[in-house]
C-alpha atoms as a PDB file:
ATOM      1  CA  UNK A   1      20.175  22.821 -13.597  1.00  0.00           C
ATOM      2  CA  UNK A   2      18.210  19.677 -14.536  1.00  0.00           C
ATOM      3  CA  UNK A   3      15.611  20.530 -16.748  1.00  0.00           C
ATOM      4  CA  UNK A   4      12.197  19.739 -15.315  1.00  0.00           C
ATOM      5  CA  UNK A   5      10.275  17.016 -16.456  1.00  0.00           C
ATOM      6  CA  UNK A   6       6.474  17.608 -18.366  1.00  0.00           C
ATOM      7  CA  UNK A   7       3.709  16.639 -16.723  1.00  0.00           C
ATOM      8  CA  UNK A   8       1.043  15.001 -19.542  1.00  0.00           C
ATOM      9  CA  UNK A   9      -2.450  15.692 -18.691  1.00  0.00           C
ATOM     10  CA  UNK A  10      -3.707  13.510 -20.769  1.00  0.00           C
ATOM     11  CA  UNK A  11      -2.646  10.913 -18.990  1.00  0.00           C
ATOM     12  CA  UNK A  12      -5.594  10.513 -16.617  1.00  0.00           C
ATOM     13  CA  UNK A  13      -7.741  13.085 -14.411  1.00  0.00           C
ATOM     14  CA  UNK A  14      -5.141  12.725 -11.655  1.00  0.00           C
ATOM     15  CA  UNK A  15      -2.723  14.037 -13.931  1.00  0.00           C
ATOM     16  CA  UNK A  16      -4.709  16.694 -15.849  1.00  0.00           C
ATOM     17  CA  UNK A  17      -5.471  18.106 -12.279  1.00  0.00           C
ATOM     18  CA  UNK A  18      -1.787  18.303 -10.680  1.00  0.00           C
ATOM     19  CA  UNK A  19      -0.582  19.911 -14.197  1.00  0.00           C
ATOM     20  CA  UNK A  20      -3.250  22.305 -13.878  1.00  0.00           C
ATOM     21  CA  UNK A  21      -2.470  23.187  -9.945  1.00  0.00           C
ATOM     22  CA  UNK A  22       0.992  23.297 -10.885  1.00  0.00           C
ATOM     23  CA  UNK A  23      -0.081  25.959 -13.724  1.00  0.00           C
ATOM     24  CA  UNK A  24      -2.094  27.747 -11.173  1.00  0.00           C
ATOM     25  CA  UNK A  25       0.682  27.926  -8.988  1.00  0.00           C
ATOM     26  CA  UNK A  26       3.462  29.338 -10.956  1.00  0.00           C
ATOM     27  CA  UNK A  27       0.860  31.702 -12.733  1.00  0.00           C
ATOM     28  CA  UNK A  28       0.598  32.981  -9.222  1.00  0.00           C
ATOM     29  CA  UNK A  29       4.761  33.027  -8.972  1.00  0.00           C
ATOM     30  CA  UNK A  30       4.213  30.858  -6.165  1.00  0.00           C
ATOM     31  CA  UNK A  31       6.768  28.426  -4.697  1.00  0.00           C
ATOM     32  CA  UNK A  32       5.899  24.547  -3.199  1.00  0.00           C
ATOM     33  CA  UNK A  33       6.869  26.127  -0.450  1.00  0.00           C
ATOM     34  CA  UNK A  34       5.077  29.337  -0.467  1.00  0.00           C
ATOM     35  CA  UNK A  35       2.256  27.267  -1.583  1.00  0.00           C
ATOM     36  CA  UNK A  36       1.859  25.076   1.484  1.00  0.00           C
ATOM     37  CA  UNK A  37       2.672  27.794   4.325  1.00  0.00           C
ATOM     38  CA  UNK A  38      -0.117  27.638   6.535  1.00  0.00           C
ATOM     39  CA  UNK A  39      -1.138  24.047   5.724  1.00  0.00           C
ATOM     40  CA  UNK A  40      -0.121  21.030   7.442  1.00  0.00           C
ATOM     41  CA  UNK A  41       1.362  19.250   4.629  1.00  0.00           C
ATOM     42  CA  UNK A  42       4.873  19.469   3.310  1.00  0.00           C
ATOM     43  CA  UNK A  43       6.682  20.455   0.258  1.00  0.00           C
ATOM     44  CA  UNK A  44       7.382  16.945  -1.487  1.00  0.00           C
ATOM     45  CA  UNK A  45       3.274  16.196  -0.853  1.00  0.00           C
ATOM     46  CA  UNK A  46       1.992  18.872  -3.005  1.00  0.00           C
ATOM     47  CA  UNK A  47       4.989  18.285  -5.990  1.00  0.00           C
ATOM     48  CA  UNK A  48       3.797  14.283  -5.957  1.00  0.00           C
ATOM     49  CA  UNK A  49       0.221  15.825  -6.019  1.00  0.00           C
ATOM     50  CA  UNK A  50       1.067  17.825  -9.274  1.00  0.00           C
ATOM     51  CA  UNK A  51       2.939  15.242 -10.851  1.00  0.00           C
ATOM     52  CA  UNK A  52      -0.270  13.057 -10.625  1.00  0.00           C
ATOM     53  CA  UNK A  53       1.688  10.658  -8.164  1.00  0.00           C
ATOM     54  CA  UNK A  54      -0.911  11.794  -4.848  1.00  0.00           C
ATOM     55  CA  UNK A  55      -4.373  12.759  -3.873  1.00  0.00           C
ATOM     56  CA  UNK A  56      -5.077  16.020  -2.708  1.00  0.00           C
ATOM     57  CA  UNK A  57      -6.780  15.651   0.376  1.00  0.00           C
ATOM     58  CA  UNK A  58      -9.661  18.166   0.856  1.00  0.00           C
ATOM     59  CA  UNK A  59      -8.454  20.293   3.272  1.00  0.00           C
ATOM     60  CA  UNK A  60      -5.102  20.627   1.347  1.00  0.00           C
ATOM     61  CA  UNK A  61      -7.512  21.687  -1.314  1.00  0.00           C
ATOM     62  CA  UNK A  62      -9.438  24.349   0.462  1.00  0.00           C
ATOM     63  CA  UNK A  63      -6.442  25.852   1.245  1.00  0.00           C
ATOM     64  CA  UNK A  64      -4.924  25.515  -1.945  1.00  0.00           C
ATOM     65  CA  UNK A  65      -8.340  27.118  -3.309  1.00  0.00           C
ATOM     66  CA  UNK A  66      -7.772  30.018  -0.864  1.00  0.00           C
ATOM     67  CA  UNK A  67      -4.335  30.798  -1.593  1.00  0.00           C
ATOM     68  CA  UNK A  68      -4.751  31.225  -5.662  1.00  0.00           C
ATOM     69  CA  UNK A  69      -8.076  32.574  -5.328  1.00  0.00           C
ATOM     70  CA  UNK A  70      -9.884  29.698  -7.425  1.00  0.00           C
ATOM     71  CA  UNK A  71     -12.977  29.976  -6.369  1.00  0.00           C
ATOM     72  CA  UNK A  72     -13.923  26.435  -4.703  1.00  0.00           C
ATOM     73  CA  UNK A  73     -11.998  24.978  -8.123  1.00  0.00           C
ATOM     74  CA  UNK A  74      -9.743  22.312  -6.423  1.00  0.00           C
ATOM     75  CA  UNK A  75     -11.659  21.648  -3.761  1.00  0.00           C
ATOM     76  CA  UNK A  76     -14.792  20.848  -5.683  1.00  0.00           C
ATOM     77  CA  UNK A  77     -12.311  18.709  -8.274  1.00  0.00           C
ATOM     78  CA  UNK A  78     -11.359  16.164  -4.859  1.00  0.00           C
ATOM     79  CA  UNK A  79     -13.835  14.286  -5.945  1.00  0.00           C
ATOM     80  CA  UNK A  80     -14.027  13.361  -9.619  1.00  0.00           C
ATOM     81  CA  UNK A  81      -9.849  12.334  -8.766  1.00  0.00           C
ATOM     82  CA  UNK A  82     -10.722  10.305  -6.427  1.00  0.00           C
ATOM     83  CA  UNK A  83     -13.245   8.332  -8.187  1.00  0.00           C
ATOM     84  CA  UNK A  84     -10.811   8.451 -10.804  1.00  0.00           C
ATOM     85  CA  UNK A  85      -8.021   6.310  -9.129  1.00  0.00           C
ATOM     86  CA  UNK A  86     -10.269   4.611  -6.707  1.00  0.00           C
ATOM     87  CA  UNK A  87     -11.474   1.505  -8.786  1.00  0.00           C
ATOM     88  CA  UNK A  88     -11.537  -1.588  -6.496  1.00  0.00           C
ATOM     89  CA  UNK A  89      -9.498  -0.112  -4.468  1.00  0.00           C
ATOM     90  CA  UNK A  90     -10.434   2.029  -1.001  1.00  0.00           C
ATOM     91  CA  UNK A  91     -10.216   5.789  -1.394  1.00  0.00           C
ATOM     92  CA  UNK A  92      -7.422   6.272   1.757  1.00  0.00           C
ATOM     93  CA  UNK A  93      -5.563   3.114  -0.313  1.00  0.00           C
ATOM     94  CA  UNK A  94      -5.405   5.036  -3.740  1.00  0.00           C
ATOM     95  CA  UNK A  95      -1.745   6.830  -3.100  1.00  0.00           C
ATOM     96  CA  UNK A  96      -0.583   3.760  -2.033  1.00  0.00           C
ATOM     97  CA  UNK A  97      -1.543   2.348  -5.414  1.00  0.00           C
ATOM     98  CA  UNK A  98       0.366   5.167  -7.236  1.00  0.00           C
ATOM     99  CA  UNK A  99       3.514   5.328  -4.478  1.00  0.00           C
ATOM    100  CA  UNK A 100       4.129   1.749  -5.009  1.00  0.00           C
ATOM    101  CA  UNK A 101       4.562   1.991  -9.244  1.00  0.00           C
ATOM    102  CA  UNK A 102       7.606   3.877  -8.089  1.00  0.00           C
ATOM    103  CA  UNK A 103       8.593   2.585  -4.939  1.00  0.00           C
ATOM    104  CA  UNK A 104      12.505   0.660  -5.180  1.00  0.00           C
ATOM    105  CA  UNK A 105      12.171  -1.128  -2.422  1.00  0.00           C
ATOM    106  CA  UNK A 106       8.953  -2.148  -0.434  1.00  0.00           C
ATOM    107  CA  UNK A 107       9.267  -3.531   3.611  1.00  0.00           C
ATOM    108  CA  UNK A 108       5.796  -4.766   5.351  1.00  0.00           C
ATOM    109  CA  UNK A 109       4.343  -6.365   8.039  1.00  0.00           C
ATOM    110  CA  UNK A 110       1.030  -8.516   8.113  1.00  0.00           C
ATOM    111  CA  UNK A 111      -0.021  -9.503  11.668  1.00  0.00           C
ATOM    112  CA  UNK A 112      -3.196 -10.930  10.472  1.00  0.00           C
ATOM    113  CA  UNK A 113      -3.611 -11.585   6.840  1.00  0.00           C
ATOM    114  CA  UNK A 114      -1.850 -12.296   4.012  1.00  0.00           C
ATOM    115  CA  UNK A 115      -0.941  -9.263   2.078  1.00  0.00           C
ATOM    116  CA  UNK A 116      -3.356  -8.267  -0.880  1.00  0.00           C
ATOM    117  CA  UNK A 117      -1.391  -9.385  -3.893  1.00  0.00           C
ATOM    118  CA  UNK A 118      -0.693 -12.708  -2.516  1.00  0.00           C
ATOM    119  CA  UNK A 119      -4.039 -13.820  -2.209  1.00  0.00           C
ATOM    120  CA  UNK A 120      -6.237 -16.072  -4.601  1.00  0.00           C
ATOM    121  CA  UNK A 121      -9.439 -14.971  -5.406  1.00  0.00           C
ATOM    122  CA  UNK A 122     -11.330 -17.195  -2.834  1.00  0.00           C
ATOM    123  CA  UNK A 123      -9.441 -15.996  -0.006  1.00  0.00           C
ATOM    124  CA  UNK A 124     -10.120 -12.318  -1.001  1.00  0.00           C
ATOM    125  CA  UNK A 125     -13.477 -13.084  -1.368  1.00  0.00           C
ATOM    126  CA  UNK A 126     -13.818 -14.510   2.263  1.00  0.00           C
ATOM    127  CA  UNK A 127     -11.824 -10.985   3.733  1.00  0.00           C
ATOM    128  CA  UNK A 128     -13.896  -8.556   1.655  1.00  0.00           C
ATOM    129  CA  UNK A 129     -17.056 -10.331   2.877  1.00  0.00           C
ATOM    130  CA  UNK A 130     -16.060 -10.646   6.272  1.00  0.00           C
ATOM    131  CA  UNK A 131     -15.064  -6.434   6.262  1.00  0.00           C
ATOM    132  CA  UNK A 132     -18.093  -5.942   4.008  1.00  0.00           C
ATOM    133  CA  UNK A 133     -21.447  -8.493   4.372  1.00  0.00           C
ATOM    134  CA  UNK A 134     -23.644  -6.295   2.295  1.00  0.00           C
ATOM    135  CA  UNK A 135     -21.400  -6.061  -0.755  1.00  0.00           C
ATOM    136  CA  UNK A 136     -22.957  -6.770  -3.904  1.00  0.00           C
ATOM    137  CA  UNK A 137     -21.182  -9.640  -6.396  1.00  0.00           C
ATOM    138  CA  UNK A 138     -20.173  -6.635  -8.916  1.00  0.00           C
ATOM    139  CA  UNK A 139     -18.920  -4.791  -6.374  1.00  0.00           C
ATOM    140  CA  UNK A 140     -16.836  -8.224  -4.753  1.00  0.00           C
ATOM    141  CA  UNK A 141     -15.951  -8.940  -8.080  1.00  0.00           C
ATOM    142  CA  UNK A 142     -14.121  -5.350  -8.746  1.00  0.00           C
ATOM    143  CA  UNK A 143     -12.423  -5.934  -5.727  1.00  0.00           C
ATOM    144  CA  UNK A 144     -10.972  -9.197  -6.650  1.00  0.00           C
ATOM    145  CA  UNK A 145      -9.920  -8.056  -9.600  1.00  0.00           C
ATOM    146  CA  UNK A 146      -8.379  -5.108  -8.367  1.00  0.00           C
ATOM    147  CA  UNK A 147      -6.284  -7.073  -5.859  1.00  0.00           C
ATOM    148  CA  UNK A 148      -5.356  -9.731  -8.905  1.00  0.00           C
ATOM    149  CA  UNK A 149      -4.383  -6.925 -10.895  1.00  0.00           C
ATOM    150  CA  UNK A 150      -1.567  -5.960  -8.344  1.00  0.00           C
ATOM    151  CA  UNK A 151       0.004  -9.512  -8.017  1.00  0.00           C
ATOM    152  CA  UNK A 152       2.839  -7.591 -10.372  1.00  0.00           C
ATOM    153  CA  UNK A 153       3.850  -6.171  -7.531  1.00  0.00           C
ATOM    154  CA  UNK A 154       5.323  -9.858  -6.254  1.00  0.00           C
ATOM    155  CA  UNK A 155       5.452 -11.350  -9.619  1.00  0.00           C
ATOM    156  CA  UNK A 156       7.016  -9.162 -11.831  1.00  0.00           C
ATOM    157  CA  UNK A 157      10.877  -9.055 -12.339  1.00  0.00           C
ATOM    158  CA  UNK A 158      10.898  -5.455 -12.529  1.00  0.00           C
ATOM    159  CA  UNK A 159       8.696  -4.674  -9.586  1.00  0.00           C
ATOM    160  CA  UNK A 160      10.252  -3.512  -5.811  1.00  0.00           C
ATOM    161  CA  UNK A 161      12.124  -5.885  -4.036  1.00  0.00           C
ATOM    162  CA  UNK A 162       9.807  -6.605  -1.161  1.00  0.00           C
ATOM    163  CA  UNK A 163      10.910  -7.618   2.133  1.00  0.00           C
ATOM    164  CA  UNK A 164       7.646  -9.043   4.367  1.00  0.00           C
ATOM    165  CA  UNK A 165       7.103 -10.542   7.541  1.00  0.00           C
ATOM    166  CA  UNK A 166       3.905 -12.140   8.506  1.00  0.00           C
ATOM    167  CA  UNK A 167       2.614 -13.488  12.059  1.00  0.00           C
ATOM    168  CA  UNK A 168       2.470 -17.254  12.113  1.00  0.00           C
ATOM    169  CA  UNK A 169      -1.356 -16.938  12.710  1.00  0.00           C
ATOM    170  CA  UNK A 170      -1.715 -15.601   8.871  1.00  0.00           C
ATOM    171  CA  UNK A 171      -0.382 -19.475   8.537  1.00  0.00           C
ATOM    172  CA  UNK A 172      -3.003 -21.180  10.843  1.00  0.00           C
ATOM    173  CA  UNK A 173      -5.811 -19.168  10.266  1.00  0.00           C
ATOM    174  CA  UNK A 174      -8.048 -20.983   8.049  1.00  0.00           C
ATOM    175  CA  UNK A 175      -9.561 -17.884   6.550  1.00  0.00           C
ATOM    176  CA  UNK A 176     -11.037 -20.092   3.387  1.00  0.00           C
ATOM    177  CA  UNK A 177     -11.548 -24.074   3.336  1.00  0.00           C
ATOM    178  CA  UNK A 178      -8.705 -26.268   4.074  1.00  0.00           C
ATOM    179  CA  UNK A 179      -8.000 -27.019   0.464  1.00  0.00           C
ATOM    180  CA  UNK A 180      -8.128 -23.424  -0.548  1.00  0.00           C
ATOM    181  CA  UNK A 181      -6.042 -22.400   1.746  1.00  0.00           C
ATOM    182  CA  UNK A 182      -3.649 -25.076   1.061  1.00  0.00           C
ATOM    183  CA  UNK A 183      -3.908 -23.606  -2.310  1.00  0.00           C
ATOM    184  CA  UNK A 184      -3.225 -20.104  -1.095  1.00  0.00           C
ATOM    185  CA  UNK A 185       0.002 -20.976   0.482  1.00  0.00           C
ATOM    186  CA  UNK A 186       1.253 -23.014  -2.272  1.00  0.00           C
ATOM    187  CA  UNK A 187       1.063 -19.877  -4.018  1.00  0.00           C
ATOM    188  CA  UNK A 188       3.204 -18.011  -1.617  1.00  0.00           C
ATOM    189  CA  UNK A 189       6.023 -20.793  -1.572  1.00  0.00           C
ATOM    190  CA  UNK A 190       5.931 -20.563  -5.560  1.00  0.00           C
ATOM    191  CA  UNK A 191       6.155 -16.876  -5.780  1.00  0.00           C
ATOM    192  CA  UNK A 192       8.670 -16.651  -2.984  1.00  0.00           C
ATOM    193  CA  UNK A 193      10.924 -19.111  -5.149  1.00  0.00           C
ATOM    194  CA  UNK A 194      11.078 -17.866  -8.343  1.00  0.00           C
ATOM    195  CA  UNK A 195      10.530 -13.763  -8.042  1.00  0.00           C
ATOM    196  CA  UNK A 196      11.598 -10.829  -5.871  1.00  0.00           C
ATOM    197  CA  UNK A 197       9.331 -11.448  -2.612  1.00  0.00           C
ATOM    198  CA  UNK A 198      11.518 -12.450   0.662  1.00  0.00           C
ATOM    199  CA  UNK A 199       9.142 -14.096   3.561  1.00  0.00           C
ATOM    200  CA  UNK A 200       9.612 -14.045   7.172  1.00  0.00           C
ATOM    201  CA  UNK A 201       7.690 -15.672   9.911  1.00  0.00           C
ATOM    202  CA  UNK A 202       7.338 -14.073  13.587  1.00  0.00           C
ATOM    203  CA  UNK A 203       6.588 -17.355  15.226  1.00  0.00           C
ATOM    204  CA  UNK A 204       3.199 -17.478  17.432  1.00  0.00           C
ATOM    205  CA  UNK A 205       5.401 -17.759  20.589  1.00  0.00           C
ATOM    206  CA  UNK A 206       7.894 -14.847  19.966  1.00  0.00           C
ATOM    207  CA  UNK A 207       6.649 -12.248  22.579  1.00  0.00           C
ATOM    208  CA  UNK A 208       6.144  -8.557  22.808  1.00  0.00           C
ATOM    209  CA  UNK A 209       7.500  -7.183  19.538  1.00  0.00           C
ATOM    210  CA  UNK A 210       7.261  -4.122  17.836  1.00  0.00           C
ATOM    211  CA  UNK A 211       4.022  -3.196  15.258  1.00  0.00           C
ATOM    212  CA  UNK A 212       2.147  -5.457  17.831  1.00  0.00           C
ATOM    213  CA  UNK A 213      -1.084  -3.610  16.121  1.00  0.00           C
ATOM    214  CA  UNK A 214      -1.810  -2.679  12.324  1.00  0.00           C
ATOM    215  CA  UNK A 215      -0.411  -3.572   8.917  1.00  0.00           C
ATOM    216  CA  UNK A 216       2.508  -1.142   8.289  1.00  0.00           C
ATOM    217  CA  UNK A 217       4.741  -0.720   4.941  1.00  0.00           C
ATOM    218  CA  UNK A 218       7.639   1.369   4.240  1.00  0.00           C
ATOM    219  CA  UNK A 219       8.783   2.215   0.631  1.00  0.00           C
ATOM    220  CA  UNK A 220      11.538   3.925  -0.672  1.00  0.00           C
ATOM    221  CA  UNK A 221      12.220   5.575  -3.540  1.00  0.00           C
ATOM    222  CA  UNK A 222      15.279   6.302  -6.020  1.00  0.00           C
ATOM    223  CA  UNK A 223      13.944   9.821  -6.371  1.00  0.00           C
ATOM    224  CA  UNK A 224      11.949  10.728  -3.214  1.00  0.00           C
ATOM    225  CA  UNK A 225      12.055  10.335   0.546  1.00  0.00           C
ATOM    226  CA  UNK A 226      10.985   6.886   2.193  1.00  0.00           C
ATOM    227  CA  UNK A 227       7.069   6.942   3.736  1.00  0.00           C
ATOM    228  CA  UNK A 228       5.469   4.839   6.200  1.00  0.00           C
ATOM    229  CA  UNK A 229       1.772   3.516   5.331  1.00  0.00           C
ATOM    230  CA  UNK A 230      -0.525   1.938   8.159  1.00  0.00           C
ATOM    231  CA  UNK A 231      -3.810   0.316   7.988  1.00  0.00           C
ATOM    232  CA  UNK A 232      -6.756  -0.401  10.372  1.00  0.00           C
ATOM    233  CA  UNK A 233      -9.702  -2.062   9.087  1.00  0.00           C
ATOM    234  CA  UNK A 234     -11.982   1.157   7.539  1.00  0.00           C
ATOM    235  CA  UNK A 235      -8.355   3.416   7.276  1.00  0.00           C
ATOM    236  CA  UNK A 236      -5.333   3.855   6.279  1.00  0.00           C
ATOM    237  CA  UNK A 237      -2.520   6.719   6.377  1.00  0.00           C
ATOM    238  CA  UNK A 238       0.587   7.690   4.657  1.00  0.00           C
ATOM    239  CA  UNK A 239       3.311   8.788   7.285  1.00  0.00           C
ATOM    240  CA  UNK A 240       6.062  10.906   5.847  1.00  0.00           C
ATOM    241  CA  UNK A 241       7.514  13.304   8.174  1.00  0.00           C
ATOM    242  CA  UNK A 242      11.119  11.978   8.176  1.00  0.00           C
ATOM    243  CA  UNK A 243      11.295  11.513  12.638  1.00  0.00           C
ATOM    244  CA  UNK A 244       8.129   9.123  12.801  1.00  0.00           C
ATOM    245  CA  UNK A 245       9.426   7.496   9.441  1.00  0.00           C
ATOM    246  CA  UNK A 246      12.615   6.758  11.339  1.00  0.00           C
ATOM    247  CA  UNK A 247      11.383   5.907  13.920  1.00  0.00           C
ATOM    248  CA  UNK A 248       9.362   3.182  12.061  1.00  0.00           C
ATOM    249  CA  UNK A 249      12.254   2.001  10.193  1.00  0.00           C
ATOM    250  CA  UNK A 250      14.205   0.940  13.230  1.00  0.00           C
ATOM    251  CA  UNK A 251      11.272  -0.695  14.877  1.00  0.00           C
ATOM    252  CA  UNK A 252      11.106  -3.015  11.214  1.00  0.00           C
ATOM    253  CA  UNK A 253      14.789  -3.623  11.784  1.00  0.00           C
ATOM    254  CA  UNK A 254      14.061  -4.829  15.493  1.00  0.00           C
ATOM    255  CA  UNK A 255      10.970  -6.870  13.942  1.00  0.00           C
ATOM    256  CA  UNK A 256      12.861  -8.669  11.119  1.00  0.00           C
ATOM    257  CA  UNK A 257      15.724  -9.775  13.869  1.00  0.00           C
ATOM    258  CA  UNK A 258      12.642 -11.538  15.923  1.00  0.00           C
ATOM    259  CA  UNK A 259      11.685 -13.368  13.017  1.00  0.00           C
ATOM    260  CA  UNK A 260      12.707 -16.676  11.658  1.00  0.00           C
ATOM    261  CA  UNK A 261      15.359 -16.320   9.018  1.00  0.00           C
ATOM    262  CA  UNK A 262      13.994 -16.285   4.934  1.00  0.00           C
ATOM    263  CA  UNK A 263      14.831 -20.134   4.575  1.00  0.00           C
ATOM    264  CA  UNK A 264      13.180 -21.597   7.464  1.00  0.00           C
ATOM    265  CA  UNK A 265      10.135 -19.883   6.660  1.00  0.00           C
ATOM    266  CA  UNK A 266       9.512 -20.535   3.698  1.00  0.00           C
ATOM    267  CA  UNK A 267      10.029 -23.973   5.044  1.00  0.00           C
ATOM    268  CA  UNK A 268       7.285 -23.466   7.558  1.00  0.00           C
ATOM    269  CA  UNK A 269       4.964 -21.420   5.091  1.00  0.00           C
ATOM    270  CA  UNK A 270       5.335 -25.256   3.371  1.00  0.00           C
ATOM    271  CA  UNK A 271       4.844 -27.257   6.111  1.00  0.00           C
ATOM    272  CA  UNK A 272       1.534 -25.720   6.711  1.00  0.00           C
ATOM    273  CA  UNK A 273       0.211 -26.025   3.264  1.00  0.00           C
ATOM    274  CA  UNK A 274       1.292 -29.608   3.514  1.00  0.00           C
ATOM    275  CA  UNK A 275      -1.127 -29.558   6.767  1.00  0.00           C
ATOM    276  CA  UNK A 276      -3.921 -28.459   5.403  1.00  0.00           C
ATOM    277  CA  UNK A 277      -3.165 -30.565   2.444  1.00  0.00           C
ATOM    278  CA  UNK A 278      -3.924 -33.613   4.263  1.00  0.00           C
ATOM    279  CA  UNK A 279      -5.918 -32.342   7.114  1.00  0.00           C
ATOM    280  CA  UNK A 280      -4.009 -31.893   9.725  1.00  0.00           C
ATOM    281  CA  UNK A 281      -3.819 -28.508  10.045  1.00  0.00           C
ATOM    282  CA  UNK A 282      -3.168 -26.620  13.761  1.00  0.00           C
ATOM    283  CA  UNK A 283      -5.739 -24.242  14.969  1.00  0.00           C
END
């Protein structure tokens, strides 16, 4: 049998709180399994939750609290880990911001903007505005930096290899000035050429298609089971039961076959920096 591998709590209070639920848990002679009976979360949730990987949400807690007889411990704890790994970030977004450290391979669609570690701080500054009027300049200005700091995800040679597609009107929406986003797409081309990130465009004219509403992702992992993550505006949510993920998959199969091929756009992506380069630019 594999032995299994430490967790170190002093790694962060994400950490220090799955190593002590995990503690809690065996003290108890407890199972994953026994543990999450009469929940509505699965084994492979509450194991990423110990390893530090995944929030606990707070009614996971509760009845984790209920179950080992801790007194209100993890529940009351929800909190401080959550501020903990929040940062920049949204709290629903925060296990996507762990998931994707260990993700192998990461497949998303954009219908409407182009995805967070892709953008240049002016364009990120126009979205968190637009989602957020009354935010103050520290509080933009964490958010920028938050989004900057996950640009590894596309530019590193070690990070996922990322499959995207993105609707044509992420292209011919000027979200920032023409020479910004002239700018922005530059930046796409460039990254697109010389790292790990594969583009596809679903042209403006391509019809009913699936994910026809929401940003979706799907990430797989060399040493867990793929999950689906969706996103509205305000909220987000991790999908992992293994039909619905599935499901999803073959619907991003059936998506990537509607769009343009890799080459022809990134040719396009191009093509409408060039256009906003020099003006010309199609609403």
């Amino acid at each position: 049998m594999a032995r299994r591998k430490d967790i170190d709590g002093s790694a962060g209070v994400p950490t220090f709180y799955g190593k002590e639920l995990r503690w809690k848990r065996e003290q108890a002679g407890l199972t994953l399994q026994q543990m999450v009976e009469g929940s509505f979360y699965g084994l492979s949730h509450l194991s990423e939750i110990e390893r530090g990987q995944r929030r606990m949400p707070l009614d996971l807690a509760e009845h984790v609290d209920r179950v080992l007889g801790t007194d209100g411990f993890f529940a009351r704890r929800c909190a401080d880990v959550q501020q903990a790994r929040q940062g920049g970030h949204a709290s629903y977004f925060a296990d996507v911001i762990e998931l994707e450290k260990r993700a192998q391979d990461i497949e998303e669609w954009e219908p409407t903007l182009i995805p967070g570690p892709l953008q240049l701080e002016p364009y990120i500054r126009a979205v968190v505005h637009a989602a957020h009027p009354r935010e103050t300049e520290g509080g933009t200005a964490a958010k920028v930096a938050a989004r900057r700091e996950r640009a590894w995800i596309f530019e590193d040679p070690g990070s996922p290899e990322t499959w995207m597609v993105l609707h044509e009107a992420t292209l011919r929406q000027p979200i920032v000035g023409a020479n910004e986003m002239a700018e922005q797409l530059a930046h796409i081309v460039e990254v697109a050429r010389h790292r790990r990130f594969i583009p596809q465009i679903l042209p403006w004219n391509a019809g009913a298609h699936p994910f026809m509403m929401g940003t979706t992702r799907l990430m797989t992992f060399s040493d867990a089971p793929p999950i689906m993550y969706t996103e509205g505006m305000y909220s987000g949510q991790i999908i992992d039961d293994p039909g619905l993920v599935g499901q999803y998959t073959r619907a991003y199969a059936r998506l990537r076959a509607a769009a343009l091929p890799p080459k022809a756009s990134l040719a396009m992506i191009e093509a409408a920096a060039e256009d906003y380069r020099n003006g010309k630019h199609r609403s």
